[in-house]
C-alpha atoms as a PDB file:
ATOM      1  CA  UNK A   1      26.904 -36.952  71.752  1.00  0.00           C
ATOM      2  CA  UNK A   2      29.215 -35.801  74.163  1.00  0.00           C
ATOM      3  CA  UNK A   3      33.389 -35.462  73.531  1.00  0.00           C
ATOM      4  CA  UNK A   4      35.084 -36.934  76.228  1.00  0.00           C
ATOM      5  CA  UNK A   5      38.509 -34.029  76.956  1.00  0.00           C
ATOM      6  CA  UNK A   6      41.123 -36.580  79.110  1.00  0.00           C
ATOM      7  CA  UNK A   7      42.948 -33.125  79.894  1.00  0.00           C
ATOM      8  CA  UNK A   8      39.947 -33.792  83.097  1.00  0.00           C
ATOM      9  CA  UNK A   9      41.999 -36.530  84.119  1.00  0.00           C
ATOM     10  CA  UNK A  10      45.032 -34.384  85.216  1.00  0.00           C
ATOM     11  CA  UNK A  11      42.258 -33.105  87.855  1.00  0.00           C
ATOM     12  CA  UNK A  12      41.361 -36.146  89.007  1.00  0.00           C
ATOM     13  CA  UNK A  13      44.736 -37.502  89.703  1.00  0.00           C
ATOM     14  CA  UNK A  14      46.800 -34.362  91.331  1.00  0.00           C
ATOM     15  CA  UNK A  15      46.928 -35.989  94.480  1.00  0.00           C
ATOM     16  CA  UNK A  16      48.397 -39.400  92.943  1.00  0.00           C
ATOM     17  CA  UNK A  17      51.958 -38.330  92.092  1.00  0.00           C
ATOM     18  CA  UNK A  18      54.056 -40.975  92.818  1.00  0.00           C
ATOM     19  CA  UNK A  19      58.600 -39.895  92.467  1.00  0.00           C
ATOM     20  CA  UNK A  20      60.331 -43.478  92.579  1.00  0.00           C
ATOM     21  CA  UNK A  21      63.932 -43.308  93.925  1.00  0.00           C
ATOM     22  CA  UNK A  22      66.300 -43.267  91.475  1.00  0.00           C
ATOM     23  CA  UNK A  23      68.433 -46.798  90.645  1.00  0.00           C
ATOM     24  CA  UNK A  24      72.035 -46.930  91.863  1.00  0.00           C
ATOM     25  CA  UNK A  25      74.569 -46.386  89.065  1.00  0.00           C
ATOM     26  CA  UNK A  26      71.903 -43.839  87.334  1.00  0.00           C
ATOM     27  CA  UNK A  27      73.924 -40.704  86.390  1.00  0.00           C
ATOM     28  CA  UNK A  28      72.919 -37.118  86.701  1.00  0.00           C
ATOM     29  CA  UNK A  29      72.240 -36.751  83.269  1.00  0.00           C
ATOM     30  CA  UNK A  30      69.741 -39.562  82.388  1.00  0.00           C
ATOM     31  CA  UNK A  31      66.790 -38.834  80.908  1.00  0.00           C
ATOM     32  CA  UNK A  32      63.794 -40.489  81.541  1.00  0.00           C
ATOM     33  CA  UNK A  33      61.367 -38.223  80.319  1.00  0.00           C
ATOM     34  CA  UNK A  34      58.459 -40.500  78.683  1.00  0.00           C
ATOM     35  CA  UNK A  35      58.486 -42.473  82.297  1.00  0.00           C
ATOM     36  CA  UNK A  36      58.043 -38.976  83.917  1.00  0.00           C
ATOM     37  CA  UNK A  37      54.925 -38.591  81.964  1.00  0.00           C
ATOM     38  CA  UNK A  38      52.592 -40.999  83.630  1.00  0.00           C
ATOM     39  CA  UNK A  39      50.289 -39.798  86.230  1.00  0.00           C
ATOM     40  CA  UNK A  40      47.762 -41.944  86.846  1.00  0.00           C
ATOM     41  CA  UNK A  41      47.825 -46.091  88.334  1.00  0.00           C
ATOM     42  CA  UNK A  42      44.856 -47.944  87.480  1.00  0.00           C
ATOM     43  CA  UNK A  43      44.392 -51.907  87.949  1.00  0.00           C
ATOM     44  CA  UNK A  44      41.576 -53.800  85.715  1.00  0.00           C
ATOM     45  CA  UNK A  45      41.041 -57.594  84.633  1.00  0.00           C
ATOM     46  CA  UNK A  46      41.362 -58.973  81.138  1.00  0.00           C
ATOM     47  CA  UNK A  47      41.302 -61.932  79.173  1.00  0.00           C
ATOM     48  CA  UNK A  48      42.524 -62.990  75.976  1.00  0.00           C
ATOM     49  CA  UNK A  49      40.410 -62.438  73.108  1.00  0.00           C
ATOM     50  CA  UNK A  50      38.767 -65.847  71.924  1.00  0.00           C
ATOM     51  CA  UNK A  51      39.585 -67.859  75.702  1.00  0.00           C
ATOM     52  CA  UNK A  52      37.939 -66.098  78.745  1.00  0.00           C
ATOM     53  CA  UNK A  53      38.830 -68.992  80.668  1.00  0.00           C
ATOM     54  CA  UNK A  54      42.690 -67.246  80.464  1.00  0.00           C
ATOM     55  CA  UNK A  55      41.868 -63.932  82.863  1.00  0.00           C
ATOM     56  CA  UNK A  56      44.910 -61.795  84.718  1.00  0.00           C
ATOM     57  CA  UNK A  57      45.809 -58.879  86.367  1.00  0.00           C
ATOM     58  CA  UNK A  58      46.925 -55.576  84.894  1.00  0.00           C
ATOM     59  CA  UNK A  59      48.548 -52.738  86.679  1.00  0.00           C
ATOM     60  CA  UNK A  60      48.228 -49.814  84.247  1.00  0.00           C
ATOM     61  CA  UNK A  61      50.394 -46.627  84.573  1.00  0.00           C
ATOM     62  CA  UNK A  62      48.963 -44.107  81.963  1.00  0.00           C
ATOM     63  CA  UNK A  63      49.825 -41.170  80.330  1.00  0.00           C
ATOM     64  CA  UNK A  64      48.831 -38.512  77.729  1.00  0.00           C
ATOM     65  CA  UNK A  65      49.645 -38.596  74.247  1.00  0.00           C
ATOM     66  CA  UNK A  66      47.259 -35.969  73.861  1.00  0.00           C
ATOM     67  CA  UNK A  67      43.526 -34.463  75.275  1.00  0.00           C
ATOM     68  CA  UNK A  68      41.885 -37.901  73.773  1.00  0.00           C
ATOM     69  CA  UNK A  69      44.813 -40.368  73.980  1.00  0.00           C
ATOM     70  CA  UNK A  70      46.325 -42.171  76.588  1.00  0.00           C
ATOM     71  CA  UNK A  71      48.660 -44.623  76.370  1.00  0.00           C
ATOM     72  CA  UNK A  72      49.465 -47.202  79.444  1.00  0.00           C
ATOM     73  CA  UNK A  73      52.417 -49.303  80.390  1.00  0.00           C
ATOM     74  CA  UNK A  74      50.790 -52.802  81.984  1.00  0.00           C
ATOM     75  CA  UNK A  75      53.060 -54.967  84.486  1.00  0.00           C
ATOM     76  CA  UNK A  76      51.925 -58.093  86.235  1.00  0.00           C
ATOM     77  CA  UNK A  77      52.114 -56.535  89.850  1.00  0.00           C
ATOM     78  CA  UNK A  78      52.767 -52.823  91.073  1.00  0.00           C
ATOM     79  CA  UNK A  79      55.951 -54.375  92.882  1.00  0.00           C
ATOM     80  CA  UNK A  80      59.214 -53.391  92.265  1.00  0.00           C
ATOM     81  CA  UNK A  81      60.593 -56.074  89.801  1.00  0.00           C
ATOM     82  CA  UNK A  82      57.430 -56.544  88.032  1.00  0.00           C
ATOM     83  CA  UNK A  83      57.347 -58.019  84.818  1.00  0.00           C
ATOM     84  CA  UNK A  84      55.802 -55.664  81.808  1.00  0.00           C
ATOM     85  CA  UNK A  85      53.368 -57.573  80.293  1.00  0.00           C
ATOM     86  CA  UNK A  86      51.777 -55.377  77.390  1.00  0.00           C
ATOM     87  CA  UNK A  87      50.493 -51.997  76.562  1.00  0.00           C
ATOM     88  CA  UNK A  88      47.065 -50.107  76.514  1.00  0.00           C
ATOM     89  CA  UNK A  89      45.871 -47.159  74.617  1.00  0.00           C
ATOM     90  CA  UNK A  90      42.833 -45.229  75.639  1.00  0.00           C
ATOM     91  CA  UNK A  91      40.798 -43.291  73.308  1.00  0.00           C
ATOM     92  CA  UNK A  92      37.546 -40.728  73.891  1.00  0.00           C
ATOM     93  CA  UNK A  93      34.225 -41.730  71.913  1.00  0.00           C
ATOM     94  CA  UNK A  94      35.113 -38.747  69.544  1.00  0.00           C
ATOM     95  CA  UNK A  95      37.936 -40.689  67.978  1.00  0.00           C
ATOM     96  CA  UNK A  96      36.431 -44.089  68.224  1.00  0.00           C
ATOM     97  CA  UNK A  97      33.155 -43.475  66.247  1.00  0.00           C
ATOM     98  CA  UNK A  98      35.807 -41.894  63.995  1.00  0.00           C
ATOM     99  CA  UNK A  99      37.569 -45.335  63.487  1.00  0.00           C
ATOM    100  CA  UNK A 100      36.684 -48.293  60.638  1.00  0.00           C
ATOM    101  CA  UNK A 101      34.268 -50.830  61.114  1.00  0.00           C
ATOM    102  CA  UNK A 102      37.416 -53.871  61.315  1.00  0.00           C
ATOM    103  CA  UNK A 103      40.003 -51.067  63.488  1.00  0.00           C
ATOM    104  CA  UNK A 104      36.513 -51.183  66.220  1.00  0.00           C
ATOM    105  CA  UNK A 105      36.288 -55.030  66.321  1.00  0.00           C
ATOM    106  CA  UNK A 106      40.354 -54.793  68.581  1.00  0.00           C
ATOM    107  CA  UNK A 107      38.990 -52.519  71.262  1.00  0.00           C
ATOM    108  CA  UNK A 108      36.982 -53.022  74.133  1.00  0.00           C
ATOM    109  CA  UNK A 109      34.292 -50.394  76.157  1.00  0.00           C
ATOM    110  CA  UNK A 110      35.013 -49.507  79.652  1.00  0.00           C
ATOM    111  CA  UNK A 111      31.532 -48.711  80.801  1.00  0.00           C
ATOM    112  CA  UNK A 112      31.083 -52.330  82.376  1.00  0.00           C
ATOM    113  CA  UNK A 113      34.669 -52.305  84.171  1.00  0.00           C
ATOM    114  CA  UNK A 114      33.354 -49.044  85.824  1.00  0.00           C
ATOM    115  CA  UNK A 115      30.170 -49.649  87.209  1.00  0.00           C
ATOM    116  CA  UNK A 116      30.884 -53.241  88.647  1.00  0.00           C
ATOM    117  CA  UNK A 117      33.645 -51.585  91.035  1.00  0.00           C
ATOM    118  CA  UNK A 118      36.238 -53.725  88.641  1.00  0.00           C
ATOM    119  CA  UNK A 119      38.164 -51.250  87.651  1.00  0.00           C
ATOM    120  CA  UNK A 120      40.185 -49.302  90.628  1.00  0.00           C
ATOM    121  CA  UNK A 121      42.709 -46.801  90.623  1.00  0.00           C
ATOM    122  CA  UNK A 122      44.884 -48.048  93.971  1.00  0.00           C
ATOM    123  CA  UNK A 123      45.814 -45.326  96.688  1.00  0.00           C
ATOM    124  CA  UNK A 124      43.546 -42.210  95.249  1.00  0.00           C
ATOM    125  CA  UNK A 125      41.129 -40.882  97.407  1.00  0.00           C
ATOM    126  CA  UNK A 126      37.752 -42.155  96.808  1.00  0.00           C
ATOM    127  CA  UNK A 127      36.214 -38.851  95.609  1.00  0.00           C
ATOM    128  CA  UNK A 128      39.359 -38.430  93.414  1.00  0.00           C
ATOM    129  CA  UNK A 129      38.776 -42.099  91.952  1.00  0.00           C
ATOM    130  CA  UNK A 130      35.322 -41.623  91.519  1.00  0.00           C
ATOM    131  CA  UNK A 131      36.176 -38.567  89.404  1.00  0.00           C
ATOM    132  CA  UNK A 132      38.430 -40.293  87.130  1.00  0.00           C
ATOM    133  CA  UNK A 133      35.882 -43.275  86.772  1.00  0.00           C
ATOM    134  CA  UNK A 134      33.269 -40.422  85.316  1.00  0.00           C
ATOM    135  CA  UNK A 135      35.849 -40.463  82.567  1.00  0.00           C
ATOM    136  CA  UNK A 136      37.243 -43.644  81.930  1.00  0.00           C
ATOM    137  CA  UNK A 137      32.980 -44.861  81.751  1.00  0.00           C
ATOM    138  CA  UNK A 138      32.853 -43.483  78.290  1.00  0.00           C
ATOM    139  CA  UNK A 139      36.867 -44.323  76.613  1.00  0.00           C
ATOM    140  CA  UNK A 140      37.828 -47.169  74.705  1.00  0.00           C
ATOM    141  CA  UNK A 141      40.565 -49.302  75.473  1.00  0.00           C
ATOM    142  CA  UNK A 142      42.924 -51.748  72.596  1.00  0.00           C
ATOM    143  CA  UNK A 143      45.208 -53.845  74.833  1.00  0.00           C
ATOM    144  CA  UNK A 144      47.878 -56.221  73.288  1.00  0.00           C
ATOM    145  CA  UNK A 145      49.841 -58.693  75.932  1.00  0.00           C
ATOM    146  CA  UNK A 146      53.351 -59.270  75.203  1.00  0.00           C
ATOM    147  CA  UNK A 147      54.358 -61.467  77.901  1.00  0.00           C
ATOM    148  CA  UNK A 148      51.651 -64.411  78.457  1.00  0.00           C
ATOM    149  CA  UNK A 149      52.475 -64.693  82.322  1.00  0.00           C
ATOM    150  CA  UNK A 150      49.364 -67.211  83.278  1.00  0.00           C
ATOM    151  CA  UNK A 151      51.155 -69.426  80.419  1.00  0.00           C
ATOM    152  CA  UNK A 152      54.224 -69.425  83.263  1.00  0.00           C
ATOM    153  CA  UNK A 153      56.522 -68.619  80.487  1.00  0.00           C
ATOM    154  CA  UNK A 154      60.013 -67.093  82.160  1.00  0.00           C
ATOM    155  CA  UNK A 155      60.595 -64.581  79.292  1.00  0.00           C
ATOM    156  CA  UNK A 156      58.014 -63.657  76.477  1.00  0.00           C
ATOM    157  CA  UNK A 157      57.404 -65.982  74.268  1.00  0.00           C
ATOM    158  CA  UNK A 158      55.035 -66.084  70.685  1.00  0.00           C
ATOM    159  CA  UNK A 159      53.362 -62.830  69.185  1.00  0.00           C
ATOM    160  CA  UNK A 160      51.033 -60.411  71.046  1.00  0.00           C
ATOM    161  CA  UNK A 161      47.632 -61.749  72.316  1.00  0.00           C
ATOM    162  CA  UNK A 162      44.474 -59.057  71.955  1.00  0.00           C
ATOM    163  CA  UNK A 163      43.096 -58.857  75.037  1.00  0.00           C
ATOM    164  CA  UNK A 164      39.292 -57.940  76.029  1.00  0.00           C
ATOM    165  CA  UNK A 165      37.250 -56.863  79.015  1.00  0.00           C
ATOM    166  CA  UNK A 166      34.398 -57.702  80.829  1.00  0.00           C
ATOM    167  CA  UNK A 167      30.990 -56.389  79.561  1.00  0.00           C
ATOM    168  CA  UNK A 168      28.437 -58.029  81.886  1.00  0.00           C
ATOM    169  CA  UNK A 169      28.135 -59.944  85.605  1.00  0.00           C
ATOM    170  CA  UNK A 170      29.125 -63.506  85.283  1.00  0.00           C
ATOM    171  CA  UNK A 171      32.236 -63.125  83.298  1.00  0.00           C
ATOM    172  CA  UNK A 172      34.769 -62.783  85.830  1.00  0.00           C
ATOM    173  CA  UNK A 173      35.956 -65.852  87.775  1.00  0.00           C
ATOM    174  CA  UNK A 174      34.734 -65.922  91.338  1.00  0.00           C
ATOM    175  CA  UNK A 175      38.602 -66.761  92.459  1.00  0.00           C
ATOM    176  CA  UNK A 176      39.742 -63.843  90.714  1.00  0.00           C
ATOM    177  CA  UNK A 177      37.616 -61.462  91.954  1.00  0.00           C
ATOM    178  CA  UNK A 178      38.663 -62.408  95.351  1.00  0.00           C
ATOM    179  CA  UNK A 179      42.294 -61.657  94.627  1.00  0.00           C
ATOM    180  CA  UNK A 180      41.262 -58.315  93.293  1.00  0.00           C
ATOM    181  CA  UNK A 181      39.138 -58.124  96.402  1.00  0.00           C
ATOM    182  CA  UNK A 182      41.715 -59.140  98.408  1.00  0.00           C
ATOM    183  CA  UNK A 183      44.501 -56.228  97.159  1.00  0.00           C
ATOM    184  CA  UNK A 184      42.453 -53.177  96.549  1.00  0.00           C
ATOM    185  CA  UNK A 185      39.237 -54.167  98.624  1.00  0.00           C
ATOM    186  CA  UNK A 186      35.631 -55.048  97.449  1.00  0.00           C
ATOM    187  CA  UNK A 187      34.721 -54.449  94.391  1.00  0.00           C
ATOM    188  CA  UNK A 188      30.883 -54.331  95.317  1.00  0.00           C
ATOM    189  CA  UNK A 189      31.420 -51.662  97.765  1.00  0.00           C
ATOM    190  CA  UNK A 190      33.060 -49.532  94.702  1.00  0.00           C
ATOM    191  CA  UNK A 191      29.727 -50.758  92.233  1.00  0.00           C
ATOM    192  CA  UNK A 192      27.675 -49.298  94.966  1.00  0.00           C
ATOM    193  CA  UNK A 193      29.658 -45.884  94.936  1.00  0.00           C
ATOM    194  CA  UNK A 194      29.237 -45.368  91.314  1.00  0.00           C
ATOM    195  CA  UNK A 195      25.507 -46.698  91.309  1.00  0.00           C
ATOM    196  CA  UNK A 196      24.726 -43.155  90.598  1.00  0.00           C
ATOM    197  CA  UNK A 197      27.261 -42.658  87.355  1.00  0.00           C
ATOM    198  CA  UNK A 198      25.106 -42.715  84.370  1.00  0.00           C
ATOM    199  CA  UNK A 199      25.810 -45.999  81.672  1.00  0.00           C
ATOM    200  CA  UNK A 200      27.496 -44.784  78.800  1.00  0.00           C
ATOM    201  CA  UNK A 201      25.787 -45.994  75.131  1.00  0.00           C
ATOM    202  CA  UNK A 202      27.867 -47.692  73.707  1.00  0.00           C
ATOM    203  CA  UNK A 203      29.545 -47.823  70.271  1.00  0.00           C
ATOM    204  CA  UNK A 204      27.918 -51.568  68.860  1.00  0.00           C
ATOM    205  CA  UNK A 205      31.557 -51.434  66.966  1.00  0.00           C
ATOM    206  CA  UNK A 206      33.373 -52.346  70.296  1.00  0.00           C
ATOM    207  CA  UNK A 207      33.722 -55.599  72.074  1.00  0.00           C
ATOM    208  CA  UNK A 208      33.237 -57.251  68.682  1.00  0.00           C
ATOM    209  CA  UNK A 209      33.860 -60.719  70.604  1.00  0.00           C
ATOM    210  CA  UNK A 210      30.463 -60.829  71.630  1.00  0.00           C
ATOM    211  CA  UNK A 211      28.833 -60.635  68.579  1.00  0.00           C
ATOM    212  CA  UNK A 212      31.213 -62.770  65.783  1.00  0.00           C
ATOM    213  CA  UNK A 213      34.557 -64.669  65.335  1.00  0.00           C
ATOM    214  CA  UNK A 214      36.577 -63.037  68.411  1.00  0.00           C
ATOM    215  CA  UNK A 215      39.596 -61.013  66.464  1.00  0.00           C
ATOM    216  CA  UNK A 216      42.717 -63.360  67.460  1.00  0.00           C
ATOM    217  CA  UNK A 217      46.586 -63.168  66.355  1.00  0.00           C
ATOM    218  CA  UNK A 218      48.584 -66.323  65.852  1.00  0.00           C
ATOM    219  CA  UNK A 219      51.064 -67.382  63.923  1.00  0.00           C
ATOM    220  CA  UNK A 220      49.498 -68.281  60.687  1.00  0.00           C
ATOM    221  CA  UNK A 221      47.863 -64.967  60.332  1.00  0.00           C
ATOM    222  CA  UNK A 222      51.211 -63.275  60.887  1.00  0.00           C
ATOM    223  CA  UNK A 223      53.138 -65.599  58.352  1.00  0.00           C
ATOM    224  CA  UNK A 224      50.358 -64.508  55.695  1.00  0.00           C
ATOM    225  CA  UNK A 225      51.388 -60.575  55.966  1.00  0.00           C
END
């Protein structure tokens, strides 16, 4: 089985630098290094594990932890002023078949996200986004959502919410899909551009909300610990 290297990704992104102008008041000598790390801007869908009826928006900006990791900042809108609404981190299939059987059941594949045209990386060139889809197809994503924006909460409020992705046609809501349509263009003229990207076999560990009890945090289970 092959060992997915994210160093590719640095490849596939070049041409996506993005230098943000920096705030007023910011002194010479502020460091910001962590920020300065991300290099690539992906958007996908989730929902929250146990309700897909509760879908949004994530902007991910992603960097490297290292050749297999990546770990992503989400925010509601790529806007300035948006809200960050959770995290992301990105593993290869090396590490994941590596993990427990219960650690598998919080992460969710990307293969799906990929091949419906879903998943877009905003502003790269298609043949560079098409590059870094070959990759993402075969990672593994665990996603936790701090701030519950469809809940219309001003700050965050409760404990971190698991969040999933889609795995099959269907899933997504048709009103949704036409907002994603609607910012980044159609998603079925991306599915038809990476027609010819192989599926990925997938690890039966992941998206463990399809086949029991969907993994959920609340406040109960919390308490208990």
């Amino acid at each position: 089985m092959k060992t997915i290297i994210f160093s590719s990704l640095f490849i596939a992104v070049a041409a996506f630098g993005q230098t943000a102008e920096p705030a007023k008041g910011v002194t010479a000598t502020a460091n910001f290094a962590p920020l300065g790390d991300v290099h690539a801007h992906v958007c996908g869908i989730h929902f929250y594990s146990g309700d897909m009826s509760r879908q949004i928006f994530a902007e991910h900006y992603c960097a490297h932890l290292s050749d297999e990791v990546l770990q992503c900042i989400l925010y509601d809108s790529n806007k300035p002023g948006a809200r960050m609404i959770g995290v992301e981190y990105i593993v290869s299939e090396k590490i994941f078949e590596t993990l427990p059987p219960e650690e598998k059941k919080l992460w969710h594949s990307h293969n799906y996200e990929v091949k419906s045209g879903v998943l877009t990386a905003p502003g790269m060139a298609e043949a560079d986004e098409k590059g870094l889809m070959k990759v993402l197809i075969g990672t593994y994503g665990k996603t936790w959502q701090t701030w519950q924006i469809d809940r219309n909460d001003k700050i965050p409020m409760g404990i971190p919410q698991l969040m999933m992705a889609f795995t099959k046609d269907g899933q997504a809501k048709a009103d949704v899909l036409a907002q994603r349509d609607q910012l980044y263009g159609p998603a079925s003229a991306k599915k038809t551009a990476r027609a010819d990207i192989p599926d990925f076999k997938l690890d039966p560990g992941a998206d463990g909300w399809q086949k029991a009890a969907p993994v959920q945090l609340d406040l109960k289970t919390v308490a208990k610990k």
